[in-house]
Protein backbone atom coordinates (compact mmCIF):
# COMPACT_ATOMS: atom_id res chain seq x y z
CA UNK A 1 0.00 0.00 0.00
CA UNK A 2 1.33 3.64 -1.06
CA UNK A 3 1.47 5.99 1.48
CA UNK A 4 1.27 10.17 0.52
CA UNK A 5 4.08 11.74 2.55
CA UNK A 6 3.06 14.44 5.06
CA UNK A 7 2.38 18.00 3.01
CA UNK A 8 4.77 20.35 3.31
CA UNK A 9 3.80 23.93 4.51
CA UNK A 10 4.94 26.76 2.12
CA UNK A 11 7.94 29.07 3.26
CA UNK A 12 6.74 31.75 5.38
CA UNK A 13 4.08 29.48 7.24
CA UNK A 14 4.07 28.19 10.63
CA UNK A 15 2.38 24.60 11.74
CA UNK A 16 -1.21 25.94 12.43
CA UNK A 17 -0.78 27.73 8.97
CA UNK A 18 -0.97 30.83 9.61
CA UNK A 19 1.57 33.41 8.11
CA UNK A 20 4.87 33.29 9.95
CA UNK A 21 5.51 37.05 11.12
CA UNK A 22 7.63 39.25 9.55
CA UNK A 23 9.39 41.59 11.89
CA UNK A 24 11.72 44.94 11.78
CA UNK A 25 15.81 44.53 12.58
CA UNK A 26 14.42 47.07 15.23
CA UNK A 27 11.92 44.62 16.53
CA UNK A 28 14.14 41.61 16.23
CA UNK A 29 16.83 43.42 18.11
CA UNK A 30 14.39 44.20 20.78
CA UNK A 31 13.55 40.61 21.21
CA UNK A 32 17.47 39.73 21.17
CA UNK A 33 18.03 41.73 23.68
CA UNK A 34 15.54 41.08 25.84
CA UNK A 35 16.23 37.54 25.84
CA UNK A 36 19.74 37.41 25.95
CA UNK A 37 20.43 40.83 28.16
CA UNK A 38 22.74 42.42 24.80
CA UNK A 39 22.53 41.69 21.18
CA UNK A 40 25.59 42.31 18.75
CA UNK A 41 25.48 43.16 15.15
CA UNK A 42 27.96 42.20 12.86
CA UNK A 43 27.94 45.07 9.69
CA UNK A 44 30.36 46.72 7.07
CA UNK A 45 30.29 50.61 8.22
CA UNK A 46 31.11 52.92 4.80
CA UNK A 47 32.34 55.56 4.74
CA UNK A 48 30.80 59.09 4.35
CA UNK A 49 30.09 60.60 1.48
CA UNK A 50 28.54 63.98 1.04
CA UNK A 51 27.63 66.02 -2.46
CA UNK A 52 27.63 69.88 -2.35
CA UNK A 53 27.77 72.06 -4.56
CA UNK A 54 25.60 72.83 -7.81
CA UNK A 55 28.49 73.04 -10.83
CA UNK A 56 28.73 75.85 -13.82
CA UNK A 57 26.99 75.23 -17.04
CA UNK A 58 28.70 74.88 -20.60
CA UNK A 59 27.60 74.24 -24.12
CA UNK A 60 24.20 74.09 -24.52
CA UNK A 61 23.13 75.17 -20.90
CA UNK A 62 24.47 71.58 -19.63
CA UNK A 63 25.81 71.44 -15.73
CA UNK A 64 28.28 68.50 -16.03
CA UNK A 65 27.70 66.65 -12.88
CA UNK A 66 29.86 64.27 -10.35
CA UNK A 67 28.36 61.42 -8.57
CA UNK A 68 30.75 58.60 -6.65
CA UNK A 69 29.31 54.94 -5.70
CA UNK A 70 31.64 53.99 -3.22
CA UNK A 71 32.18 52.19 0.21
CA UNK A 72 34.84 54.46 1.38
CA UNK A 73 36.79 52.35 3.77
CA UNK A 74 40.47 51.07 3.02
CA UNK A 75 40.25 48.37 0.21
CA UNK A 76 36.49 49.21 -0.67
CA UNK A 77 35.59 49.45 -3.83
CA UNK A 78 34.90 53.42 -5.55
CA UNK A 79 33.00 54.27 -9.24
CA UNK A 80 33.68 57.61 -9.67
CA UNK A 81 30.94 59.45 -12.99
CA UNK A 82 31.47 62.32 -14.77
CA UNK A 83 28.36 62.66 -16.77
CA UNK A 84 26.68 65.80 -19.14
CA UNK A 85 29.66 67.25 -20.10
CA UNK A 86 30.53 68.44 -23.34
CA UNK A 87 31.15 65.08 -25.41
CA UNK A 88 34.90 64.48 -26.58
CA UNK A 89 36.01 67.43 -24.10
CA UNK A 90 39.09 66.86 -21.29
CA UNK A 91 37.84 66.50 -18.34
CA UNK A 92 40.49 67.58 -15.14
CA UNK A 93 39.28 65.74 -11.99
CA UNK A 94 40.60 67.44 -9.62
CA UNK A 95 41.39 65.62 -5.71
CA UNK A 96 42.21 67.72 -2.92
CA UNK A 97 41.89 68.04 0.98
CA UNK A 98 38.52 69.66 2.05
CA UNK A 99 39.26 73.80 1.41
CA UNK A 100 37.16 76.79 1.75
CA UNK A 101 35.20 77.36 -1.41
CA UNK A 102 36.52 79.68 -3.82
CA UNK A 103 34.31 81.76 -5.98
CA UNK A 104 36.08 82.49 -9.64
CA UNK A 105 36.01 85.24 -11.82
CA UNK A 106 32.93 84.02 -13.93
CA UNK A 107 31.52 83.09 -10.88
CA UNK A 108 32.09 79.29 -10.66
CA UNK A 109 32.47 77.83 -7.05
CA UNK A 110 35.95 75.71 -6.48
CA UNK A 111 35.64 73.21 -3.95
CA UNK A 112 39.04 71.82 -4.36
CA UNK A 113 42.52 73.01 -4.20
CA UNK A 114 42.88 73.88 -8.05
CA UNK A 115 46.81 73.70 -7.74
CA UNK A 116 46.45 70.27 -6.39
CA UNK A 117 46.05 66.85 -7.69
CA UNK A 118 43.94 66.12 -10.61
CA UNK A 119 43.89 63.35 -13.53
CA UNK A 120 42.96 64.24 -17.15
CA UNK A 121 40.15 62.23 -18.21
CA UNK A 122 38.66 62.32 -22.11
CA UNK A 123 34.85 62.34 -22.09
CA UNK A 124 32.98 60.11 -24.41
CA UNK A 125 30.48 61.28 -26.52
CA UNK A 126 29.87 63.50 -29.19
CA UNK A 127 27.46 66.61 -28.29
CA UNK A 128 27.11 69.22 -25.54
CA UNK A 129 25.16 67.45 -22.10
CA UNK A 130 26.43 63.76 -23.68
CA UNK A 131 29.61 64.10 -22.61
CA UNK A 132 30.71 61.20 -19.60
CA UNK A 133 33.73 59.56 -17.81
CA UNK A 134 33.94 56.25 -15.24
CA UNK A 135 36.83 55.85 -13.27
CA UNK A 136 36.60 52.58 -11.55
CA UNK A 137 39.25 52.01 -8.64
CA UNK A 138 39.32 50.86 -5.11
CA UNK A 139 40.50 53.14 -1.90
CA UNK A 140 44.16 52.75 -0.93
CA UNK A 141 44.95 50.36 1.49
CA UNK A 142 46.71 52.76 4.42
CA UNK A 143 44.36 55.65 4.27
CA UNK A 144 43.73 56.46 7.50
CA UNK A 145 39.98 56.49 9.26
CA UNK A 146 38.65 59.76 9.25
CA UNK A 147 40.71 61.35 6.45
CA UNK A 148 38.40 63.64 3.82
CA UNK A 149 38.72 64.25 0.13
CA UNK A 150 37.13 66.17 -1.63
CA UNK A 151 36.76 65.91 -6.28
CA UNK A 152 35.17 68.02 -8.69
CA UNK A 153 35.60 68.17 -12.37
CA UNK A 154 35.95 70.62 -14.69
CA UNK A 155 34.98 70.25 -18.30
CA UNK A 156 37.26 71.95 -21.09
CA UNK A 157 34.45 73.71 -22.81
CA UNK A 158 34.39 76.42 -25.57
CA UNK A 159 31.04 77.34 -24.60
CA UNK A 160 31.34 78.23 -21.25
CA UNK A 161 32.56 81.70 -19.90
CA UNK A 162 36.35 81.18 -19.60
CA UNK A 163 36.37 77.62 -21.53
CA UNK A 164 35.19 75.59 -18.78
CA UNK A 165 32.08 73.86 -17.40
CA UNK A 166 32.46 72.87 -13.41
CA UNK A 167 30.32 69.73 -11.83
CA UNK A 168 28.81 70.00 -8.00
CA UNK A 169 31.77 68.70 -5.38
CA UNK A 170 31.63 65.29 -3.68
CA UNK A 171 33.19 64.36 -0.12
CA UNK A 172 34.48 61.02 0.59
CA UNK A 173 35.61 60.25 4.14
CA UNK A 174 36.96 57.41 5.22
CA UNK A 175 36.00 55.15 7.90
C-alpha cells in the first residue's frame, strides 16, 4: 500500500498555517536583547560621502555633474561618474583636501585646491550634455579612518565663460 508523505507547509508558514511574522531589525533586536540581556550586530560601516555644490553650465546650458558609488573604507571598492559634459572634451578631476570654497572670476564655485592633484580624463560622446567619464578604482589600502577628500571636475568647454564647465563637489571620508 502507497502511502502520501506528510504535506509540506509553504515558506513563510508556521504549523497551524498561519503566516509566519515578519518583523523589523528594530523589533528583532528588541527581542534579542531582551532575551539574551545584549545583542551584537555584525555590519560593514562605509564611509561618508557627502555632495555639495551645484556646478557651472557649458555648451548648450548643460551642468556636467559628479556622482561617486563607493564604500569608502580602506580596500572598498569606488565608481567615480562624470556625466553631461561636453562630449569628446578633457575632463580635469581634480582631488584635494577639504578647502574653503573659492568663488572664480565668472563666478564658478571651487571646492578643491585647483593647484592640487587632478587626472585628465577624455569624455565620451559626441554633443554638448552627452559628454561622460567612469573611473573605476578601489581606496588605498593605508588611508587612514577619518581622512576627507574632496573631487570636482571641470569640463574643457568652448562654450562656457572662460572655456570651462564645473560639476557640483563630492566628499568622501573614510572610515
Amino acid at each position: 500500500m502507497l502511502t502520501r508523505p506528510p504535506l509540506r507547509k509553504p515558506p513563510g508558514e508556521t504549523a497551524d498555517s498561519t503566516p509566519a511574522q515578519t518583523l523589523s531589525f528594530e523589533t528583532r533586536l528588541a527581542q534579542l536583547q531582551s532575551q539574551f540581556g545584549r545583542a551584537f550586530v555584525d555590519s560593514v560601516v562605509c564611509g561618508e560621502l557627502l555632495a555639495y555644490g551645484s556646478g557651472c553650465p557649458g555648451s548648450g546650458g548643460f551642468t556636467p555633474s559628479l556622482s561617486i558609488g563607493a564604500c569608502a573604507t580602506p580596500g572598498g571598492p569606488v565608481d567615480l561618474l562624470v556625466n553631461q559634459g561636453l562630449g569628446g572634451a578633457l575632463c580635469l578631476l581634480f582631488v584635494s583636501p577639504p578647502v574653503l570654497p573659492l568663488t572664480l572670476p565668472w563666478g564658478c564655485v571651487s571646492w578643491v585646491n585647483l593647484s592640487g592633484l587632478f587626472f585628465a580624463l577624455p569624455l565620451q560622446g559626441s554633443a554638448p550634455g552627452l559628454g561622460w567619464a567612469k573611473v573605476v578604482g578601489d581606496v588605498p589600502m593605508g588611508i587612514p579612518n577619518g581622512t576627507a577628500v574632496v573631487l570636482q571636475a571641470f569640463v574643457h568647454d568652448g562654450g562656457a565663460p572662460h572655456g570651462f564647465s564645473a560639476s557640483n563637489a563630492v566628499q568622501l571620508t573614510v572610515y
